[in-house]
PDB file of N, CA and C in Angstrom:
ATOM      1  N   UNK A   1     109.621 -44.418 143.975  1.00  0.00           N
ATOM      2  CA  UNK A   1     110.850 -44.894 144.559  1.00  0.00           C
ATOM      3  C   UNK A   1     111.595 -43.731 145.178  1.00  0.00           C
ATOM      4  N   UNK A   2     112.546 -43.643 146.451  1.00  0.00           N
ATOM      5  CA  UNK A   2     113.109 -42.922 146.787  1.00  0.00           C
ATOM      6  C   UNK A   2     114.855 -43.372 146.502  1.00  0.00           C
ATOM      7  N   UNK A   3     115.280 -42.765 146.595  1.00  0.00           N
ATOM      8  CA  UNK A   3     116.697 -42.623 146.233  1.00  0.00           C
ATOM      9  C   UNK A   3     117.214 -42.773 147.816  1.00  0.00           C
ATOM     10  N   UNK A   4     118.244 -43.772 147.824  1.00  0.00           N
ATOM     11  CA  UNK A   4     118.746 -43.424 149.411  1.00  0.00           C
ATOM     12  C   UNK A   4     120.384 -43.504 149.143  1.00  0.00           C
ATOM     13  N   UNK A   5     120.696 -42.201 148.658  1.00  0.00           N
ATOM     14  CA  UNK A   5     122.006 -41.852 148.530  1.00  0.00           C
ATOM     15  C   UNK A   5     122.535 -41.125 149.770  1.00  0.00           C
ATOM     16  N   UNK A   6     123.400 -41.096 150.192  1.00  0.00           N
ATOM     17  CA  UNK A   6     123.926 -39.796 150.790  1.00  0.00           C
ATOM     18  C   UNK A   6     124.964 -39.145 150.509  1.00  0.00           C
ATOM     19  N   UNK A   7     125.307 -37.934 151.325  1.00  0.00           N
ATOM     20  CA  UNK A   7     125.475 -36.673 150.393  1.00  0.00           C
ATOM     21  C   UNK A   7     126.826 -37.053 149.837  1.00  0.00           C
ATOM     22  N   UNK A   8     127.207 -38.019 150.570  1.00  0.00           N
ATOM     23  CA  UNK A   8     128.851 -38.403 150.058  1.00  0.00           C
ATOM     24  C   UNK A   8     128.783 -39.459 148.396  1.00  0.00           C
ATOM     25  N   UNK A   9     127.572 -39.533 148.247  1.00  0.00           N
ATOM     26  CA  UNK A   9     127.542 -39.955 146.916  1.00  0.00           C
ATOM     27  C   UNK A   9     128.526 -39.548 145.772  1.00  0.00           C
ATOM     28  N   UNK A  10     129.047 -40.598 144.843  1.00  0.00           N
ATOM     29  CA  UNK A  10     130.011 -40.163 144.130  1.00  0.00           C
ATOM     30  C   UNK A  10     129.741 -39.944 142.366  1.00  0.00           C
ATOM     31  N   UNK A  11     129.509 -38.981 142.369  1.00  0.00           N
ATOM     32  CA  UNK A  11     128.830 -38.135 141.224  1.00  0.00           C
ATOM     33  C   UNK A  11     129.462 -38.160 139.902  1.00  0.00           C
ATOM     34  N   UNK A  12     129.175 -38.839 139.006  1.00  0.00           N
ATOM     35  CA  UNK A  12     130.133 -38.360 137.870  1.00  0.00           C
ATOM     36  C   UNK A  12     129.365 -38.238 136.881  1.00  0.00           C
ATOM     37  N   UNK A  13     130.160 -36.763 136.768  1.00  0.00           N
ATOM     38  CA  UNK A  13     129.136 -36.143 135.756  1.00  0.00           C
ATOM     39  C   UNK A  13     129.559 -36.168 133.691  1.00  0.00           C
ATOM     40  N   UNK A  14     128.971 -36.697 133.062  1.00  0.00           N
ATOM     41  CA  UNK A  14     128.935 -37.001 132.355  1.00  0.00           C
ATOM     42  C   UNK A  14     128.847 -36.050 130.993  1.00  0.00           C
ATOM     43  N   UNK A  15     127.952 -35.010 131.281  1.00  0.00           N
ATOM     44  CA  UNK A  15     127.840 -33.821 130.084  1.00  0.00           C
ATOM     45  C   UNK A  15     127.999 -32.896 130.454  1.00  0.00           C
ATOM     46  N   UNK A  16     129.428 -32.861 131.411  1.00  0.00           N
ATOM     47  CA  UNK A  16     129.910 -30.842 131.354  1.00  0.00           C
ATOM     48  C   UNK A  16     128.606 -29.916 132.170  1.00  0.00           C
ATOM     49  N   UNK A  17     128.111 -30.129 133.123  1.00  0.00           N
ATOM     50  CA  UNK A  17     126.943 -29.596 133.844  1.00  0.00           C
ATOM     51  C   UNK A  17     128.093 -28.421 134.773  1.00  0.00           C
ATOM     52  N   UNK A  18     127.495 -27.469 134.975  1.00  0.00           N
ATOM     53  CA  UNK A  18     127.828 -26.281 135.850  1.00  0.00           C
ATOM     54  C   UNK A  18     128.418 -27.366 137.063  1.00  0.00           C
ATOM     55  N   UNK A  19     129.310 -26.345 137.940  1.00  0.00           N
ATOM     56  CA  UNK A  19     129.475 -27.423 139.243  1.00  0.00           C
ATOM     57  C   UNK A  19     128.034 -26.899 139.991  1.00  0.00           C
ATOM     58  N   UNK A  20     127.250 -25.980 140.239  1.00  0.00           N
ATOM     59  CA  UNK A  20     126.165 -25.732 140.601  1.00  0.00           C
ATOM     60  C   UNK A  20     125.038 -27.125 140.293  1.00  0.00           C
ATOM     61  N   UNK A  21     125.085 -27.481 138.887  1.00  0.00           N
ATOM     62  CA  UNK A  21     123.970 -28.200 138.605  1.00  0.00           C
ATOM     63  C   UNK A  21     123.626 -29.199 139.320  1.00  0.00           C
ATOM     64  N   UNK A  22     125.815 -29.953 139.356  1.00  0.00           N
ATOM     65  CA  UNK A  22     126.276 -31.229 140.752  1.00  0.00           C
ATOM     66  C   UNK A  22     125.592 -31.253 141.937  1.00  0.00           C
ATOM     67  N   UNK A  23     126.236 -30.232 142.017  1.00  0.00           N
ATOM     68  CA  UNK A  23     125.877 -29.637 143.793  1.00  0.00           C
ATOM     69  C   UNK A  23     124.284 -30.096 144.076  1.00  0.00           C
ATOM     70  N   UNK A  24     123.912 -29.347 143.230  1.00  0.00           N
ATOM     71  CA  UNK A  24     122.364 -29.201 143.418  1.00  0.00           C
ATOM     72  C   UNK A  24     121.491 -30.870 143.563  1.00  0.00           C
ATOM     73  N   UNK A  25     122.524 -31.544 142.434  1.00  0.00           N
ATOM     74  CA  UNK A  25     121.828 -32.935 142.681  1.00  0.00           C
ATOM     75  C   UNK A  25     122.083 -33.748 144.246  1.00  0.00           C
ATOM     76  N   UNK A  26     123.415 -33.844 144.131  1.00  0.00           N
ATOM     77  CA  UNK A  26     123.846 -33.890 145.134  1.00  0.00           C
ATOM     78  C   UNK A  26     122.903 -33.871 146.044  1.00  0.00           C
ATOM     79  N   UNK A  27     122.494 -32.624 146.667  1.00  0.00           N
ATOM     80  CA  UNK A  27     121.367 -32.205 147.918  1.00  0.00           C
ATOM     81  C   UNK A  27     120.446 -33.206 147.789  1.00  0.00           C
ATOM     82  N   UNK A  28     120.015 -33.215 146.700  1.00  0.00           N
ATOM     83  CA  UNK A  28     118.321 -33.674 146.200  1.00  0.00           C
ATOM     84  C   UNK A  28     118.901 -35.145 146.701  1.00  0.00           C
ATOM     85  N   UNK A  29     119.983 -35.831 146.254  1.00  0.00           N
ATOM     86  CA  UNK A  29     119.905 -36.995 146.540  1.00  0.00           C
ATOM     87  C   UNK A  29     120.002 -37.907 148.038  1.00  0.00           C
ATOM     88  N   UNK A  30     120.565 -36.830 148.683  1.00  0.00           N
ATOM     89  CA  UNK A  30     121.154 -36.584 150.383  1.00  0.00           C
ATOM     90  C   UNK A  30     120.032 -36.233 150.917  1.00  0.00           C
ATOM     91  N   UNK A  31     118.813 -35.726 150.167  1.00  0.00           N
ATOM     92  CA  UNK A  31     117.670 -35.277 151.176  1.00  0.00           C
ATOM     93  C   UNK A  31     116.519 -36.232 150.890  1.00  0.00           C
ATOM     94  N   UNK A  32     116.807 -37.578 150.206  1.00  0.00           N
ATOM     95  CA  UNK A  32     116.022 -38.894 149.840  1.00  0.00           C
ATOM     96  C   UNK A  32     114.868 -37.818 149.150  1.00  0.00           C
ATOM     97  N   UNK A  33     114.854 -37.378 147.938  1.00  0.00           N
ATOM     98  CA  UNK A  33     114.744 -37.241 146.380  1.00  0.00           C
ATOM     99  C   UNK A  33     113.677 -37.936 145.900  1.00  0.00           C
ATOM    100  N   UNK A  34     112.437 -37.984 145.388  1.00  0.00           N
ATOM    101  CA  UNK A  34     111.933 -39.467 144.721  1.00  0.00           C
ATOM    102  C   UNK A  34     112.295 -39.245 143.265  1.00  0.00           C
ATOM    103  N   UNK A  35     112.134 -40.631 143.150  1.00  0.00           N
ATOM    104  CA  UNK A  35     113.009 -40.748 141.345  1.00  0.00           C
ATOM    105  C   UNK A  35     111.899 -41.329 140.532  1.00  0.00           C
ATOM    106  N   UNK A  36     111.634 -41.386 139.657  1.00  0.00           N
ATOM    107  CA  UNK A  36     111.149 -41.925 138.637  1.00  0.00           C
ATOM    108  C   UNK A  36     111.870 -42.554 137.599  1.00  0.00           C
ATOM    109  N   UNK A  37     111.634 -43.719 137.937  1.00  0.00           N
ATOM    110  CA  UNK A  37     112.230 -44.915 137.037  1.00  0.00           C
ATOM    111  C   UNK A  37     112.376 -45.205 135.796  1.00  0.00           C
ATOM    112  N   UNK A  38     112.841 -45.191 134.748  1.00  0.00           N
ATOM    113  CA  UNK A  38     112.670 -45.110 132.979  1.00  0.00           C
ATOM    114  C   UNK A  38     112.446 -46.848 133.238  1.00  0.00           C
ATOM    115  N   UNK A  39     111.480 -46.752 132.378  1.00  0.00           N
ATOM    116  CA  UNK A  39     110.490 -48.212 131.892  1.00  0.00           C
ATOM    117  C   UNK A  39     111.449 -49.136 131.259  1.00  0.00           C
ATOM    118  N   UNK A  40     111.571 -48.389 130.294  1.00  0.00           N
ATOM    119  CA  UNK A  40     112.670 -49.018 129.482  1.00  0.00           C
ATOM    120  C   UNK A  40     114.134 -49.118 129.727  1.00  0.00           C
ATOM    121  N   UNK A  41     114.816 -48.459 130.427  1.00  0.00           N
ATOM    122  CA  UNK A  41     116.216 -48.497 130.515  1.00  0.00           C
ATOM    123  C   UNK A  41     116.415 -48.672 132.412  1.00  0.00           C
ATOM    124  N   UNK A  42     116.764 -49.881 132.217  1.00  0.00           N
ATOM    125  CA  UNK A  42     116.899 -50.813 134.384  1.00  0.00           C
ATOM    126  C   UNK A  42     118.221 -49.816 134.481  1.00  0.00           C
ATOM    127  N   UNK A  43     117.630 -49.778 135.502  1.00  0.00           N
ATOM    128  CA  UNK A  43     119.234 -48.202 136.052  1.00  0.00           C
ATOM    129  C   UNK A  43     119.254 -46.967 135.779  1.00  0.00           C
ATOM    130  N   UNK A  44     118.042 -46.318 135.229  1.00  0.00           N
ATOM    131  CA  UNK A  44     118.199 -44.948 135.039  1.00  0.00           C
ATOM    132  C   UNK A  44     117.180 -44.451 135.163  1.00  0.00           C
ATOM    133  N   UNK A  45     116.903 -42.942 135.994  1.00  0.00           N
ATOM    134  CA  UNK A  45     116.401 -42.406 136.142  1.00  0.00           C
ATOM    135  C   UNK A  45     115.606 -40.855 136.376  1.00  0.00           C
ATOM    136  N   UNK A  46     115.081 -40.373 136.798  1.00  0.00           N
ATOM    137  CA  UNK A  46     114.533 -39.287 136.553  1.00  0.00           C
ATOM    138  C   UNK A  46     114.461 -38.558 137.899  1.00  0.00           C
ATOM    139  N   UNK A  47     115.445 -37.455 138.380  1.00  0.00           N
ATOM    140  CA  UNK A  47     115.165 -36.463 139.971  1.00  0.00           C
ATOM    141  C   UNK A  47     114.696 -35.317 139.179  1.00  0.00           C
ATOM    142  N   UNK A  48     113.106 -35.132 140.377  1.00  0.00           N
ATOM    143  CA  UNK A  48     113.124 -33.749 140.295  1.00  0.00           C
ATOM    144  C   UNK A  48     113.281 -32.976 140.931  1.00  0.00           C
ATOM    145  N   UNK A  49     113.286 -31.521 140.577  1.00  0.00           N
ATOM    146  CA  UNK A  49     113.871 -30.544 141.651  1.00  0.00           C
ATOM    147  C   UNK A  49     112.513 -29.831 141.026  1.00  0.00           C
ATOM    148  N   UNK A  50     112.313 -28.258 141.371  1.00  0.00           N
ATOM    149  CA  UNK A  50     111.061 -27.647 141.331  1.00  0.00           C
ATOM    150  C   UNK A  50     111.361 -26.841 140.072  1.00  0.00           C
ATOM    151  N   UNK A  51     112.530 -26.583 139.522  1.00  0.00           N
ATOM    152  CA  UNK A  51     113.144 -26.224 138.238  1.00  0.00           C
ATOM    153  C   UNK A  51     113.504 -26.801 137.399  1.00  0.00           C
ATOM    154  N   UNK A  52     114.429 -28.065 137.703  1.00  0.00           N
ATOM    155  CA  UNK A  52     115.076 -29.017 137.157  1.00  0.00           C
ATOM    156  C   UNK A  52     114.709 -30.305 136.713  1.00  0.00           C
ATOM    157  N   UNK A  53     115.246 -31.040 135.907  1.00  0.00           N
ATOM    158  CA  UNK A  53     115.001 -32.619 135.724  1.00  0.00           C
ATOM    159  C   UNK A  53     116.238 -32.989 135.345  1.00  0.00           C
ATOM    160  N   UNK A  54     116.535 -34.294 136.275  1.00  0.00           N
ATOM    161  CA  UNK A  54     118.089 -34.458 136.014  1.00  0.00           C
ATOM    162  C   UNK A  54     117.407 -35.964 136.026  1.00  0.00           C
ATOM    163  N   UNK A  55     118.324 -36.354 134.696  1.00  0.00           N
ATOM    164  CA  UNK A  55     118.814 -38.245 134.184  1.00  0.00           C
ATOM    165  C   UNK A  55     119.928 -38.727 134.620  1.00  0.00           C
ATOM    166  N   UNK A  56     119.664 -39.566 135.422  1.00  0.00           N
ATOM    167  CA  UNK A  56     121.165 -40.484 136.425  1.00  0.00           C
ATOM    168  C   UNK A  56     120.911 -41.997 135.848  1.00  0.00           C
ATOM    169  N   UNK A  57     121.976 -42.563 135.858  1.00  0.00           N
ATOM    170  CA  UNK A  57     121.969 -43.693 135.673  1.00  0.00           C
ATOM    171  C   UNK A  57     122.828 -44.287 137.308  1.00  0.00           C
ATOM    172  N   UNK A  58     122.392 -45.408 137.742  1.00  0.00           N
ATOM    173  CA  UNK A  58     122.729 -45.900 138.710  1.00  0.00           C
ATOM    174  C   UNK A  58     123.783 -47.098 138.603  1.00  0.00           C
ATOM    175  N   UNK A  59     125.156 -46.861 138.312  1.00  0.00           N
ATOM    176  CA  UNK A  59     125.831 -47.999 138.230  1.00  0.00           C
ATOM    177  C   UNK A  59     126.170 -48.981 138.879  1.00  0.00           C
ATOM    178  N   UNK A  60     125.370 -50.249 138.574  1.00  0.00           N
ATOM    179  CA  UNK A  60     125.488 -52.007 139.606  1.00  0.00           C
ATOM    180  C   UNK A  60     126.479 -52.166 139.853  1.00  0.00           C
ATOM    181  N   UNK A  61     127.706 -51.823 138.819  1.00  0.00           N
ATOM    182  CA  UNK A  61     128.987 -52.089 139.160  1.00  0.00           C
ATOM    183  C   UNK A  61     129.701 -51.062 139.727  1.00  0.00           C
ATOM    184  N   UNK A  62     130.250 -49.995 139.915  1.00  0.00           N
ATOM    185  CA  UNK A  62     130.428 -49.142 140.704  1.00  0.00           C
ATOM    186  C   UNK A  62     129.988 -48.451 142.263  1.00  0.00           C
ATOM    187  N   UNK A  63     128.852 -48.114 141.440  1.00  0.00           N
ATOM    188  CA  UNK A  63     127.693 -47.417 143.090  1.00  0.00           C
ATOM    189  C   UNK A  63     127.860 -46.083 142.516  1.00  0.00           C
ATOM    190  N   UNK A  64     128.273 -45.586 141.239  1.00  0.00           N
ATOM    191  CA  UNK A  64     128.487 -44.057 141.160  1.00  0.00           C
ATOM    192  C   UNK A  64     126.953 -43.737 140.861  1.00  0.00           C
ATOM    193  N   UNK A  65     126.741 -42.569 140.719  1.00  0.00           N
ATOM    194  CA  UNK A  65     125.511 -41.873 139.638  1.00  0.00           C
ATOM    195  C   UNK A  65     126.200 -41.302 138.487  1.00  0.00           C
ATOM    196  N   UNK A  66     125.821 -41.443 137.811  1.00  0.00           N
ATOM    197  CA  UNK A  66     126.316 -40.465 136.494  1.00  0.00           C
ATOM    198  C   UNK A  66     125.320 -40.255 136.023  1.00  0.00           C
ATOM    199  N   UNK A  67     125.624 -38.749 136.300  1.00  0.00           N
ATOM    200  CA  UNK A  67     124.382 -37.773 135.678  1.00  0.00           C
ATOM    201  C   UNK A  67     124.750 -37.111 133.998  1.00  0.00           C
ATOM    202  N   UNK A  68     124.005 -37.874 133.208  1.00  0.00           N
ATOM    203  CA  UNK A  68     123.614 -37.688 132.103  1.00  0.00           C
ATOM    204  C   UNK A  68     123.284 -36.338 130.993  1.00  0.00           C
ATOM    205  N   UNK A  69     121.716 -35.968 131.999  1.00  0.00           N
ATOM    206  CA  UNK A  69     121.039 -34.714 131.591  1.00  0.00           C
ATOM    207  C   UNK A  69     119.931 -34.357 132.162  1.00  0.00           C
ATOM    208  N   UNK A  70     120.127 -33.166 132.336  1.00  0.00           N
ATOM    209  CA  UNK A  70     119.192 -31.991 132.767  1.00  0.00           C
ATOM    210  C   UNK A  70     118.382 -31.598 131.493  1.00  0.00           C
ATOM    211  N   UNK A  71     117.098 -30.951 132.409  1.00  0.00           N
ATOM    212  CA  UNK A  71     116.116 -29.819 131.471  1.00  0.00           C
ATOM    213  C   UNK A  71     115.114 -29.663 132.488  1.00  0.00           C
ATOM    214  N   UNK A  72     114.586 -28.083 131.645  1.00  0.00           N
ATOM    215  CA  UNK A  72     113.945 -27.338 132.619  1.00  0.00           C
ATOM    216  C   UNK A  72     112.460 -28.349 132.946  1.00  0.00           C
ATOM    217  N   UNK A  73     112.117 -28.566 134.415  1.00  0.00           N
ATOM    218  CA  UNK A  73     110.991 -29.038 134.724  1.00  0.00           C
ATOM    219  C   UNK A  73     109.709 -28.491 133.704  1.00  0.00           C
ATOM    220  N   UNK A  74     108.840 -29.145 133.130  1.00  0.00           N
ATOM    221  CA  UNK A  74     108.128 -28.177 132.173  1.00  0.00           C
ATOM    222  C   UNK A  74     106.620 -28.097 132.958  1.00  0.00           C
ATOM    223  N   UNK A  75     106.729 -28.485 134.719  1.00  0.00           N
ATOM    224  CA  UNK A  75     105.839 -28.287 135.902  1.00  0.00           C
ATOM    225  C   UNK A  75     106.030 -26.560 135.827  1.00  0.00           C
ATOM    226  N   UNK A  76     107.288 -25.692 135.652  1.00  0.00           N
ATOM    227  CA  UNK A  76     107.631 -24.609 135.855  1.00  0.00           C
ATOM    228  C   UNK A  76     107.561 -23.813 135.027  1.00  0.00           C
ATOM    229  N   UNK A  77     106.525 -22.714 134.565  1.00  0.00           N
ATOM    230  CA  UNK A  77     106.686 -21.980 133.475  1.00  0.00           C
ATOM    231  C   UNK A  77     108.290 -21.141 133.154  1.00  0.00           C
ATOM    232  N   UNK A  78     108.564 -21.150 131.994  1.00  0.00           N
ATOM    233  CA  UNK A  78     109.805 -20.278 131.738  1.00  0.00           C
ATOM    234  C   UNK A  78     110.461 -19.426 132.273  1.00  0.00           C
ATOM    235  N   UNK A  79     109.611 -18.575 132.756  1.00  0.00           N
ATOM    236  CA  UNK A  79     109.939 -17.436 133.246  1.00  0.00           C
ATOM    237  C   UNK A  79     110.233 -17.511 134.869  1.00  0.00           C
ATOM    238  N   UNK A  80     109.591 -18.439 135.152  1.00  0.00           N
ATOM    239  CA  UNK A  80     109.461 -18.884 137.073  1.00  0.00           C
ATOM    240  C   UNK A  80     110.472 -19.711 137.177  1.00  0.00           C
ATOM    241  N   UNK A  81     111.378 -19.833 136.815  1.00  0.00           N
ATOM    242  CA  UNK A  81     112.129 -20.973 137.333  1.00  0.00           C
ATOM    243  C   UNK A  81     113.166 -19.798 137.672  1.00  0.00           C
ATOM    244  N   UNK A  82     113.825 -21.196 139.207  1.00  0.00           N
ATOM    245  CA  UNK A  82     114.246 -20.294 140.328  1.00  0.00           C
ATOM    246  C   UNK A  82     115.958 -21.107 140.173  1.00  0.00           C
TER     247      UNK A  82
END
């Protein structure tokens, strides 16, 4: 699935993330992002970045994202992440 947000998407961030971390989603989501869908939970999902993994939930009633949580892509060894 691709994400077709743009950059004016309205972000609310949920667990205290750097404003960097925002930002960063932000892009990913403005530059149509693919997401990976959680099986179990309708509305939430999985962006990756080449470092990152960020959990959004997509609110039906709003239109916000609220981003949840991050962790390091584990595609990226420890030491390589940029």
């Amino acid at each position: 699935m691709v994400a077709n947000l743009s950059s004016k998407a309205q972000i609310e961030d949920l667990g205290n993330h750097p404003t960097e971390t925002v930002a960063a989603l932000r892009s990913l989501l403005a530059s149509g992002a693919s997401t990976i869908a959680d099986p179990k939970r309708r509305g939430f999902y999985e962006i990756e970045s080449d470092s990152v993994v960020y959990y959004i939930h997509l609110s039906p009633v709003t239109g916000k994202v609220l981003l949840l949580a991050t962790w390091q892509n584990e595609g990226v060894p420890a030491g390589e992440a940029s």
